[in-house]
Protein backbone atom coordinates (compact mmCIF):
# COMPACT_ATOMS: atom_id res chain seq x y z
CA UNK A 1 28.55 -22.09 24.02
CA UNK A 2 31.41 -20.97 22.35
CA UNK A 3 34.31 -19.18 24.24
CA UNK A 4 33.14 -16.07 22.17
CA UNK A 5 29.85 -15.97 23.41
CA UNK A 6 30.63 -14.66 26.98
CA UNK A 7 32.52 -11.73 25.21
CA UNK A 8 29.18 -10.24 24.15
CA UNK A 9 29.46 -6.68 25.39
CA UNK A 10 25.83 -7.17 27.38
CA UNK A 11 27.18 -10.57 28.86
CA UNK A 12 30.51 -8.98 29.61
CA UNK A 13 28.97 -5.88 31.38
CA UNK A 14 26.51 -8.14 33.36
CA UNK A 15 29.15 -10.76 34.90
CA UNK A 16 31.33 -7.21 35.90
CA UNK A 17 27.76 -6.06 38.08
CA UNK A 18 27.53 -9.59 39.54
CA UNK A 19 24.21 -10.11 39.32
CA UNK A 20 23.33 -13.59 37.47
CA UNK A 21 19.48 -12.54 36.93
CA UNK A 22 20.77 -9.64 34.28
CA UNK A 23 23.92 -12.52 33.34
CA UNK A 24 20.47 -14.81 32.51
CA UNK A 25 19.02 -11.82 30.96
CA UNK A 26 21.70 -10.87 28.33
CA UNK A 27 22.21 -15.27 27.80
CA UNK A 28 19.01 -14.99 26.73
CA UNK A 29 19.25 -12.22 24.19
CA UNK A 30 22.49 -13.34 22.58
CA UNK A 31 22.82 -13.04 19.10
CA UNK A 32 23.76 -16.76 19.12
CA UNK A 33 20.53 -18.07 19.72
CA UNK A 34 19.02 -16.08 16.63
CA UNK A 35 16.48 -13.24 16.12
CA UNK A 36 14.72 -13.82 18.66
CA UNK A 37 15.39 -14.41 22.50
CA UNK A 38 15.17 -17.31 24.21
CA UNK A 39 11.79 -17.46 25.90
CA UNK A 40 11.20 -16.85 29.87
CA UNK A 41 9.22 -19.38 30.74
CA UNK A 42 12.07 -21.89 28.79
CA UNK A 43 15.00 -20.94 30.61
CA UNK A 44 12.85 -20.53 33.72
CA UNK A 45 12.47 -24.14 33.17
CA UNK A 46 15.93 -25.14 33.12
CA UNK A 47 16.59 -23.31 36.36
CA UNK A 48 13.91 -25.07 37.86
CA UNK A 49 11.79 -22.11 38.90
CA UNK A 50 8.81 -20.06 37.29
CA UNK A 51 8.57 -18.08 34.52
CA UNK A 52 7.57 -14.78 36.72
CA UNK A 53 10.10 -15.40 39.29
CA UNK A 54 13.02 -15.48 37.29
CA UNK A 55 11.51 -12.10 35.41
CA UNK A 56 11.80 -10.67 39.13
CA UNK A 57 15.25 -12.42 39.07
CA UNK A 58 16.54 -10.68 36.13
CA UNK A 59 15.06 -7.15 37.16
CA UNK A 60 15.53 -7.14 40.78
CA UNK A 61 18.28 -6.89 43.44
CA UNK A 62 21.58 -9.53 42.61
CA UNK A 63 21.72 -12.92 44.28
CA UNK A 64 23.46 -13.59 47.27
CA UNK A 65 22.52 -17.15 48.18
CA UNK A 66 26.21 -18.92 47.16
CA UNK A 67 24.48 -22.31 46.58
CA UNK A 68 21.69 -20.78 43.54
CA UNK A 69 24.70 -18.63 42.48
CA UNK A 70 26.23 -21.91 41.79
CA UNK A 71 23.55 -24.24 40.53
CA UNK A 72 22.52 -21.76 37.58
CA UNK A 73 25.97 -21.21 36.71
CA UNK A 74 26.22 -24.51 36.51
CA UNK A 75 23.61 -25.56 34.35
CA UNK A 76 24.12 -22.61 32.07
CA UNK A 77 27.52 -23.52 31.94
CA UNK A 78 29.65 -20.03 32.37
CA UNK A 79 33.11 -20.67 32.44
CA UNK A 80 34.72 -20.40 36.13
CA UNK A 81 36.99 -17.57 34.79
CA UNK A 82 33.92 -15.69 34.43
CA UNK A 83 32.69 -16.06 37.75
CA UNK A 84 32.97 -13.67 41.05
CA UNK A 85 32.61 -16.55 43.48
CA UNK A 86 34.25 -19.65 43.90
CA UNK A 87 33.01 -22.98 42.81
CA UNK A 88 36.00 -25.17 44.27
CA UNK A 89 33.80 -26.72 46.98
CA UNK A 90 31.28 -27.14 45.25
CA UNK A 91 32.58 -28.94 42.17
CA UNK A 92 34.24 -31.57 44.47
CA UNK A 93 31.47 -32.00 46.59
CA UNK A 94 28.80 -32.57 44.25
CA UNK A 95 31.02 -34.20 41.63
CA UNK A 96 30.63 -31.88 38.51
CA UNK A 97 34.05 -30.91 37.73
CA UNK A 98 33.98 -31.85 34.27
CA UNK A 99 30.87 -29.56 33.49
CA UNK A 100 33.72 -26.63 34.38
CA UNK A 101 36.50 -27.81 32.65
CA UNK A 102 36.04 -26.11 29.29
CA UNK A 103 39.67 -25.51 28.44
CA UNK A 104 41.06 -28.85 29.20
CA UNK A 105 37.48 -30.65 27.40
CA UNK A 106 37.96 -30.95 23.97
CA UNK A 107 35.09 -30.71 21.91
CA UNK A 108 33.90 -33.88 21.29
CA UNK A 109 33.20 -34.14 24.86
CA UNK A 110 31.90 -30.97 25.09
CA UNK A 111 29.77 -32.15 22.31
CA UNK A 112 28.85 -35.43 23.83
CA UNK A 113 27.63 -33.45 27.49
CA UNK A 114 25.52 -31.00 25.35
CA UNK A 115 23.79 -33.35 23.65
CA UNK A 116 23.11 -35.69 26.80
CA UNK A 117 21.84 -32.41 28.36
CA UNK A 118 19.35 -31.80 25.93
CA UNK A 119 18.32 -35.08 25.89
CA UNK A 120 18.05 -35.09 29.28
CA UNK A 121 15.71 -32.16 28.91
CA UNK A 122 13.62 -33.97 26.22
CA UNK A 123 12.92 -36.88 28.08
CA UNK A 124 12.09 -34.81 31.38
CA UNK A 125 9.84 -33.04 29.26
CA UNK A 126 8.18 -36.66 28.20
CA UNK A 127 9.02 -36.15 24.34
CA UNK A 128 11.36 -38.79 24.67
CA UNK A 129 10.92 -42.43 25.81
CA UNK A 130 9.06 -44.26 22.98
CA UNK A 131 5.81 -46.72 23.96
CA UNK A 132 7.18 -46.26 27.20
CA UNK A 133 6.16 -43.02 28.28
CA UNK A 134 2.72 -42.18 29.97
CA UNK A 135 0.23 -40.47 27.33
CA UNK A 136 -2.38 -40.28 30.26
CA UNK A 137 -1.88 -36.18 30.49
CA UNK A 138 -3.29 -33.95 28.25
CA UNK A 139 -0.81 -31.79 25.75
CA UNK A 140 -1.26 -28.35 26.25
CA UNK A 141 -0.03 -24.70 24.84
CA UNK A 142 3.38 -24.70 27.00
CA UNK A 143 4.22 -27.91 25.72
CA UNK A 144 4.35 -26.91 22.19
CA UNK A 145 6.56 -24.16 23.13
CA UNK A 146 8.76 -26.60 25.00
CA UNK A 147 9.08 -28.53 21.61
CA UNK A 148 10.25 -25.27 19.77
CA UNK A 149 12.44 -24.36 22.10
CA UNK A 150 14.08 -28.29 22.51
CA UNK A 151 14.16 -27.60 18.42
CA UNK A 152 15.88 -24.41 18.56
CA UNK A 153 18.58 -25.61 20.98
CA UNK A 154 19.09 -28.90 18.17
CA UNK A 155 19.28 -26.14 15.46
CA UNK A 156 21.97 -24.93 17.51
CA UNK A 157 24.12 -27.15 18.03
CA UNK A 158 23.93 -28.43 13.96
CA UNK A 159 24.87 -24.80 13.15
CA UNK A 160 28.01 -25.46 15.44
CA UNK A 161 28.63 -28.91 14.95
CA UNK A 162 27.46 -30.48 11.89
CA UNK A 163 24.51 -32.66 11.12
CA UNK A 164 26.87 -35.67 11.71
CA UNK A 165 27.03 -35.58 15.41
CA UNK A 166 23.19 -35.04 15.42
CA UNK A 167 21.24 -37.10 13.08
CA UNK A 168 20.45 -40.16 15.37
CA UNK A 169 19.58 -37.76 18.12
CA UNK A 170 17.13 -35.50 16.25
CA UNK A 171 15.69 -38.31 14.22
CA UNK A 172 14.65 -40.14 17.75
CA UNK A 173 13.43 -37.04 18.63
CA UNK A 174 11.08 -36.41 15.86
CA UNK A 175 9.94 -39.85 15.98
CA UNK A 176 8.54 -39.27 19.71
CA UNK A 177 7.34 -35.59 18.33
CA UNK A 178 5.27 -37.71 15.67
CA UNK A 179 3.54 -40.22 18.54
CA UNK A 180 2.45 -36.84 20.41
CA UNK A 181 -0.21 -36.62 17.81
CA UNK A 182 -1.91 -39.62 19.47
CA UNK A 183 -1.98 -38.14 23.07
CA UNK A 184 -4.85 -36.10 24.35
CA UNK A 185 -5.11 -32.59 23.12
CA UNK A 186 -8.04 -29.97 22.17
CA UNK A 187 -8.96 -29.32 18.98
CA UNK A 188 -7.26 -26.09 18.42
CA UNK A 189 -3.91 -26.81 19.61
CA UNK A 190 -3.85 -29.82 16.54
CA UNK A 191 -2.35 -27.63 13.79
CA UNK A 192 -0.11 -25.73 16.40
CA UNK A 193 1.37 -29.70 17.31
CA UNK A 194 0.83 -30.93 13.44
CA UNK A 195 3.40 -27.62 12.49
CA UNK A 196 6.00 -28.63 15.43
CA UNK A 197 5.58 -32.54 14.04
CA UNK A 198 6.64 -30.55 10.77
CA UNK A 199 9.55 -28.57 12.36
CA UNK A 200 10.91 -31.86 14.02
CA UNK A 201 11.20 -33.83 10.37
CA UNK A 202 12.58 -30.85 8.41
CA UNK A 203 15.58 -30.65 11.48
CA UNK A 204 16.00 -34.35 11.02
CA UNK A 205 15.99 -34.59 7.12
CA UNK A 206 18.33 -31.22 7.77
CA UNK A 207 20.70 -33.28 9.71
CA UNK A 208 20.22 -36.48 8.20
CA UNK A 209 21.46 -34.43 4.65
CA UNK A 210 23.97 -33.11 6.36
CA UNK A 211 25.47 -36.43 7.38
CA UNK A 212 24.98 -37.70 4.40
CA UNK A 213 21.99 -39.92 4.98
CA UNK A 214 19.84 -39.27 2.12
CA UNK A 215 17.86 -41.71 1.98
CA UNK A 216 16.70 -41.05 5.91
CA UNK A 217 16.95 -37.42 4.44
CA UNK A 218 14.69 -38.02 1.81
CA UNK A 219 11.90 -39.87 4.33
CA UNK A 220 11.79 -37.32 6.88
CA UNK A 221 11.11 -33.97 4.11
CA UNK A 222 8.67 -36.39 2.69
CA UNK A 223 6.85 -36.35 6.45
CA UNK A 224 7.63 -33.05 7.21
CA UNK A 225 5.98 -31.71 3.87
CA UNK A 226 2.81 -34.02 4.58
CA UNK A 227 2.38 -32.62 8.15
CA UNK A 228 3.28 -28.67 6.97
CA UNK A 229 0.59 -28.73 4.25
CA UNK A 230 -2.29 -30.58 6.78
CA UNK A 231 -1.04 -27.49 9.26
CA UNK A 232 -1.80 -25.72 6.72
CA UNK A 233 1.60 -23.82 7.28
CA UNK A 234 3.06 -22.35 4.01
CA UNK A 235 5.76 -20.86 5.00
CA UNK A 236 7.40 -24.03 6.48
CA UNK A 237 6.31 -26.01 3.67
CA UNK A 238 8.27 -24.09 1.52
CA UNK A 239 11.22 -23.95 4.07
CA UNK A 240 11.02 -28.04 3.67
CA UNK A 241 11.32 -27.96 0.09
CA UNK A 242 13.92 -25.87 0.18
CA UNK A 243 15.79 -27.58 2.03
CA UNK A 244 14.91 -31.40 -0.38
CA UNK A 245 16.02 -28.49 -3.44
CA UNK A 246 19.45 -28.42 -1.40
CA UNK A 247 19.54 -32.26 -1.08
CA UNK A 248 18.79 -31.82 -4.97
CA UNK A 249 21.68 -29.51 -5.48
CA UNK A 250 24.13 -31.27 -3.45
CA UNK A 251 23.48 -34.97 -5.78
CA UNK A 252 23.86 -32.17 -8.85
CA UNK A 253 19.95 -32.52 -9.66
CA UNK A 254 19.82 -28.70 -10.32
CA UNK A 255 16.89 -29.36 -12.62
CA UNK A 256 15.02 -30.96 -9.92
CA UNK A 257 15.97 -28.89 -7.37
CA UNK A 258 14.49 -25.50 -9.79
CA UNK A 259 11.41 -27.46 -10.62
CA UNK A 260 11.22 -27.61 -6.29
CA UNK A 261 11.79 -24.48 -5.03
CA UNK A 262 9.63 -22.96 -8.17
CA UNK A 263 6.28 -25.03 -6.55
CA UNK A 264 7.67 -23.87 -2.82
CA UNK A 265 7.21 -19.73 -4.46
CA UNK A 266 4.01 -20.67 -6.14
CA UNK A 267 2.33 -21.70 -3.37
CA UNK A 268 3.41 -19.34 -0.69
CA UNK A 269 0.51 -17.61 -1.14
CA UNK A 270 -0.78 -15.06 1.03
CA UNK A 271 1.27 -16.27 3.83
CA UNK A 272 4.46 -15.46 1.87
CA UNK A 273 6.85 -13.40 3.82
CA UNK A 274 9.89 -11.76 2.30
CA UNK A 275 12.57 -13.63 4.41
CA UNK A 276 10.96 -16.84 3.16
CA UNK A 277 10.83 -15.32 -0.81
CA UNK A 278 14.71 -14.42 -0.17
CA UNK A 279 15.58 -17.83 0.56
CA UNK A 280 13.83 -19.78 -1.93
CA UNK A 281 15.00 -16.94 -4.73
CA UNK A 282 18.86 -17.40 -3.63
CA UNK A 283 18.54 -21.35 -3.56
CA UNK A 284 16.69 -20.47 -7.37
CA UNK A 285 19.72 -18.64 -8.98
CA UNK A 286 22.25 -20.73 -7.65
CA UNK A 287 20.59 -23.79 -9.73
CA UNK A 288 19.94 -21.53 -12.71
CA UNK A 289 23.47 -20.94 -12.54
CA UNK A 290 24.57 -24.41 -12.09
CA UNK A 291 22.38 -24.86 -15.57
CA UNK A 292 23.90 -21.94 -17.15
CA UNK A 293 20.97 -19.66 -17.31
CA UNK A 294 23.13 -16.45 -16.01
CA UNK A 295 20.88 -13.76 -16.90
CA UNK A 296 17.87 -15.46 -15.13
CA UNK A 297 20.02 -16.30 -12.19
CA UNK A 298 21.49 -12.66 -12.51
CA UNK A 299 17.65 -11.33 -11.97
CA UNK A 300 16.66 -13.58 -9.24
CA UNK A 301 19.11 -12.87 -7.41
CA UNK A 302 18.23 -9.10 -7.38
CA UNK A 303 14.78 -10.01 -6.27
CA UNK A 304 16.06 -12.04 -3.60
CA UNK A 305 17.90 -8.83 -2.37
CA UNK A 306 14.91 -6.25 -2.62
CA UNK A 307 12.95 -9.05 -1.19
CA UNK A 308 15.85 -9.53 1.82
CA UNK A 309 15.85 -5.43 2.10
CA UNK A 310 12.05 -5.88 3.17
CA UNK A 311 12.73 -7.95 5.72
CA UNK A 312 10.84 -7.34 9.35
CA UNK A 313 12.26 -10.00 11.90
CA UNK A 314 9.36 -9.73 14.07
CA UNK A 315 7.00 -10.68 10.94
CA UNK A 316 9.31 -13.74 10.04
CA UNK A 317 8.77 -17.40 11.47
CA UNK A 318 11.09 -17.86 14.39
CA UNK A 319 12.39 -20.85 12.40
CA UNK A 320 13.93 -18.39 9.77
CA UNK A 321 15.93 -16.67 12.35
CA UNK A 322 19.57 -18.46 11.07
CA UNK A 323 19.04 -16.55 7.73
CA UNK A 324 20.84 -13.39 7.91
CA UNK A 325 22.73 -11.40 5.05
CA UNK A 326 25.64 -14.13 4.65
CA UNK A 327 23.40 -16.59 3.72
CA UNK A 328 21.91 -14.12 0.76
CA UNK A 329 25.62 -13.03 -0.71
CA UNK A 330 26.26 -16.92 -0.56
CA UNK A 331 24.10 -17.70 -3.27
CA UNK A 332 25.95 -14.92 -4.74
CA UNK A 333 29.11 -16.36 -4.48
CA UNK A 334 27.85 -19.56 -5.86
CA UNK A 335 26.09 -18.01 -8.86
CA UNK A 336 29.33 -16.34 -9.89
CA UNK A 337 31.64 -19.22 -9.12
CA UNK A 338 29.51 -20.82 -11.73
CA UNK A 339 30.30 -17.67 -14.12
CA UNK A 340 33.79 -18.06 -13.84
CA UNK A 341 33.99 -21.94 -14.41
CA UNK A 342 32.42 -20.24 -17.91
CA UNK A 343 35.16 -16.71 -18.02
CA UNK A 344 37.78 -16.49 -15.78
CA UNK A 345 36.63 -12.35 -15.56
CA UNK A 346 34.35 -13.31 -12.90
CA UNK A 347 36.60 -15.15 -10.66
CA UNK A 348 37.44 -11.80 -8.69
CA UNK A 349 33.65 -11.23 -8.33
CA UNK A 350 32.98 -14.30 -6.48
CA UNK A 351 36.13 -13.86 -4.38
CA UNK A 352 34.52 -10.56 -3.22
CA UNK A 353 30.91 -11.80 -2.65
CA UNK A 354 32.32 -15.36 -1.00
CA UNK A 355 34.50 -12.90 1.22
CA UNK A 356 31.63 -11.09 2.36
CA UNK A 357 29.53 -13.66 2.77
CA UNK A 358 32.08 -14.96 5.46
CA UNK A 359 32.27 -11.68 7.34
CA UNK A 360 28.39 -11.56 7.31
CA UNK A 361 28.00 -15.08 8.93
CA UNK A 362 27.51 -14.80 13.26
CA UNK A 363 29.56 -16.67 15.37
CA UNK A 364 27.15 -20.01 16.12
CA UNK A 365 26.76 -20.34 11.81
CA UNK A 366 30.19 -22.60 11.78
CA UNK A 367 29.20 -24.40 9.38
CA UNK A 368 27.93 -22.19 6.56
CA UNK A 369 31.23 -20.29 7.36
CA UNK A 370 33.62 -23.40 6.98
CA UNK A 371 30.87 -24.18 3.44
CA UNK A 372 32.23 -20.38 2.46
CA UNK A 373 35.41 -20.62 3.12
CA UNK A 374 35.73 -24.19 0.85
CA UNK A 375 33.38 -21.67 -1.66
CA UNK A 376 36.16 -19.37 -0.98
CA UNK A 377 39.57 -21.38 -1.77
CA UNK A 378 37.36 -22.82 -5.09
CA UNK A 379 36.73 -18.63 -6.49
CA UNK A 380 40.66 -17.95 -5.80
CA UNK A 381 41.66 -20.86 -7.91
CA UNK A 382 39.33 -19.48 -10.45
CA UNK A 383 40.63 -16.02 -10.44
CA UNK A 384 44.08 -17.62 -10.59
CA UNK A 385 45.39 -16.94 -7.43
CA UNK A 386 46.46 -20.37 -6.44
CA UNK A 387 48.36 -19.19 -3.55
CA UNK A 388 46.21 -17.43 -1.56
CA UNK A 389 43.75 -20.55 -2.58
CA UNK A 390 46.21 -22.48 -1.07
CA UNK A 391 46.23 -20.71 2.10
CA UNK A 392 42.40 -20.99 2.76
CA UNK A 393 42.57 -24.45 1.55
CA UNK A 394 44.94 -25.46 4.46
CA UNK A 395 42.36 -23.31 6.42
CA UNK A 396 39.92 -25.10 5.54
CA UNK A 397 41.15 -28.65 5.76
CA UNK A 398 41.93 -27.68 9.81
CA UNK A 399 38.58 -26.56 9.79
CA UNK A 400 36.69 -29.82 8.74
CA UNK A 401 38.40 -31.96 11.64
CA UNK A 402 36.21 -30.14 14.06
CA UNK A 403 33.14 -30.08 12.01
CA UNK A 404 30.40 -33.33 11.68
CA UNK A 405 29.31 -33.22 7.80
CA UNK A 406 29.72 -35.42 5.20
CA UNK A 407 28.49 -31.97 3.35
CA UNK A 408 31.45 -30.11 3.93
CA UNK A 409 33.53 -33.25 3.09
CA UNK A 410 31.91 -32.94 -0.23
CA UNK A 411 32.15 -29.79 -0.82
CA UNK A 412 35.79 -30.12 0.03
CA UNK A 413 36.58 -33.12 -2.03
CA UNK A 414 34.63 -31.38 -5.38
CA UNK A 415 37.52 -28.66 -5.09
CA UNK A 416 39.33 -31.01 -7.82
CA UNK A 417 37.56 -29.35 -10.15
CA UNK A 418 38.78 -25.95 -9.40
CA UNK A 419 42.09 -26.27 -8.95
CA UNK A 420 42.34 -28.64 -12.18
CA UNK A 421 44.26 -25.51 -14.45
CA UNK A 422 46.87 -24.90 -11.71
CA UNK A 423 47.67 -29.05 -10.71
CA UNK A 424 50.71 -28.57 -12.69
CA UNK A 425 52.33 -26.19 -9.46
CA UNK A 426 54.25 -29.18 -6.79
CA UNK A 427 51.81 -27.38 -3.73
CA UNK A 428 48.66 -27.82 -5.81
CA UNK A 429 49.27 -31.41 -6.71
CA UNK A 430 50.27 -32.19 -2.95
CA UNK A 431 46.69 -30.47 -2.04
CA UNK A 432 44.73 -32.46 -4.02
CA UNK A 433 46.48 -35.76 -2.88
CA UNK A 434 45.67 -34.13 0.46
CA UNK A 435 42.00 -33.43 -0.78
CA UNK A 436 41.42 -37.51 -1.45
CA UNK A 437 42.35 -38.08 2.28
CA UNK A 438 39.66 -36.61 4.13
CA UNK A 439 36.90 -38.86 6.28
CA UNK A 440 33.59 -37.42 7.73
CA UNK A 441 33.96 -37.47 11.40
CA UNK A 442 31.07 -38.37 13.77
């Protein structure tokens, strides 16, 4: 987790009563992992007990047993500095140091030892492993939860991270999701499984995208739409052409894109919900505005918003639960980025939506906040204030050594365009040289 997730005032006020089953309680609820909380009977898992014992756990007396106190803290990972007791002994008996060191790990390893962890959580799960692993038991209802909640946790980390880091991982993963179909199961847990097959592809095209795999991209929405549709599942059907209309957008295939997110809203149907009508209306006006249709992109975008004022998080799919309010006045900022490529007049417009798009954005959404701040530096330029583009520029070129995207790379590298009326100032020219420099890290 991030060092700002153990300032959460509920974390913070927890760790100061010492008692780890209301620490596991508010780690649970964090804002980080989304609308919703992270199940019981998932973290339960992790800590190796049951589902009603740690709900006595978190609502009974504190913990006093030194070596528990220890073993959840460490596979939750809470920082030492955060702890009441000492871990010294511990650590060197049991050889775990580095799972403590969180200042002196930089974040490639830290990167490196969450993924392994999840992994290692997959595979003791038996959704990883290949031919290998024993199809002899029968899938049930709790293991379809455990596949969510493994999904959620690779959701996470590509908020955090970048799809770059994650693409191999995730695509294995779906590719053992996908043999799960073969495996004993009733009859009425199929489209429950078929929809989590779904889930699995659309996080792997998602990160595939992201690292700039398209082709892989491409082959895993293609999947994922097949498997949503035989679920039956409109919602996430629509959530996986959204995201092939961003694929679309990215390769400048607005046209495409439009003609994709336009079948997603037609078919909704009765299962349409307004979180999933916001998205696919915000993703809509940004390619109308790419094309130049303003007006229409003007009053899509409004619908998006009455649509996003309607929203009910308990009503939504738990899947939607990274789109908040930043990712709605993003589209806004795009839309009016592409006004002022047309008249300047609208440069300070998209400064202020980009802006608040930024502030709106939690703490896990790295990405999307490092994709607004590039948005950002590209609407100063455009409002001709190449200095304090310059500034977020820098910013933002920090920013994209610690980020896995070949995305944000892009985006980066297609701020030539921007800055094109000011290349004649020394610090603008020396940016741009900068600009052609940039790798994708993974």
């Amino acid at each position: 987790m991030p060092a700002s997730f153990w300032d959460h005032e509920p974390v913070r006020r927890a760790l100061a009563e010492r008692h780890l089953g209301r620490v596991i309680r508010a780690y649970r609820h964090h804002p980080y992992h989304g609308r919703a909380a992270l199940p019981q009977a998932v973290v339960a898992e992790w800590l190796g007990i049951t589902q009603p014992q740690l709900s006595r756990i978190e609502s009974g007396p504190r913990i006093v047993h030194l070596d528990r106190l220890e073993h959840w803290a460490r596979l939750l990972l809470i920082p030492t500095s955060q702890l009441w007791f000492d871990t010294s002994k511990s650590k060197r008996d049991l050889g775990i140091a580095s799972a403590y060191q969180d200042v002196a790990t930089g974040p490639d390893e830290r990167r490196r030892m969450l993924l392994a962890g999840i992994a290692a959580v997959a595979a003791g799960a038996g959704f990883l492993g290949g031919a290998t692993v024993i199809r002899s038991r029968r899938i049930g209802a709790a293991d379809v939860t455990r596949l969510t909640a493994l999904l959620e946790l690779y959701r996470s980390v590509d908020y955090e991270c970048g799809g770059g880091v994650l693409y191999r991982e995730v695509a294995r993963f779906a590719e053992s999701v996908y043999r799960m179909l073969d495996w004993s199961h009733s009859a009425s847990l199929t489209p429950q499984l078929v929809a989590a097959v779904a889930a699995a592809r659309q996080l792997a095209g998602w990160t595939a995208l992201d690292a700039g795999r398209h082709a892989d991209a491409q082959r895993h929405f293609v999947a994922g739409e097949r498997a949503a549709l035989a679920a039956e599942d409109a919602p996430l059907t629509a959530r996986i052409r959204y995201c092939q209309a961003k694929q679309l957008q990215h390769l400048w295939h607005n046209r495409d894109a439009l003609a994709t997110l336009q079948l997603a809203h037609a078919q909704l149907g009765a299962q349409a919900t307004p979180a999933v009508k916001a998205l696919l209306g915000g993703a809509e006006a940004a390619s109308l505005a790419a094309l130049g249709d303003h007006r229409a992109a003007e009053r899509t975008l409004g619908e998006a918003s009455r649509q996003f004022e309607r929203i009910s998080p308990d009503r939504e799919p738990s899947w939607m639960g990274f789109y908040d309010r930043g990712e709605l006045l993003a589209q806004y900022g795009r839309a009016y980025r592409d006004k002022a490529r047309h008249d300047k007049r609208y440069g300070s417009a998209a400064v202020r939506f980009v802006t608040d798009a930024i502030d709106a954005f939690g703490t896990g959404n790295v990405r999307s906040s490092v994709l607004n701040e590039v948005g950002l530096c590209s609407a100063l330029f455009l409002a001709d204030e190449p200095e304090q583009a310059l500034e977020v520029g820098r910013r933002v070129l920090d920013q994209a050594q610690s980020i896995s995207s070949a995305r944000v790379i892009d985006r980066i590298s297609n701020l030539h365009r921007d800055l094109a009326r000011h290349r004649e100032l020394p610090a603008v020219a020396e940016f741009s040289q900068n600009l052609a420099a940039l790798r994708v890290r993974e």
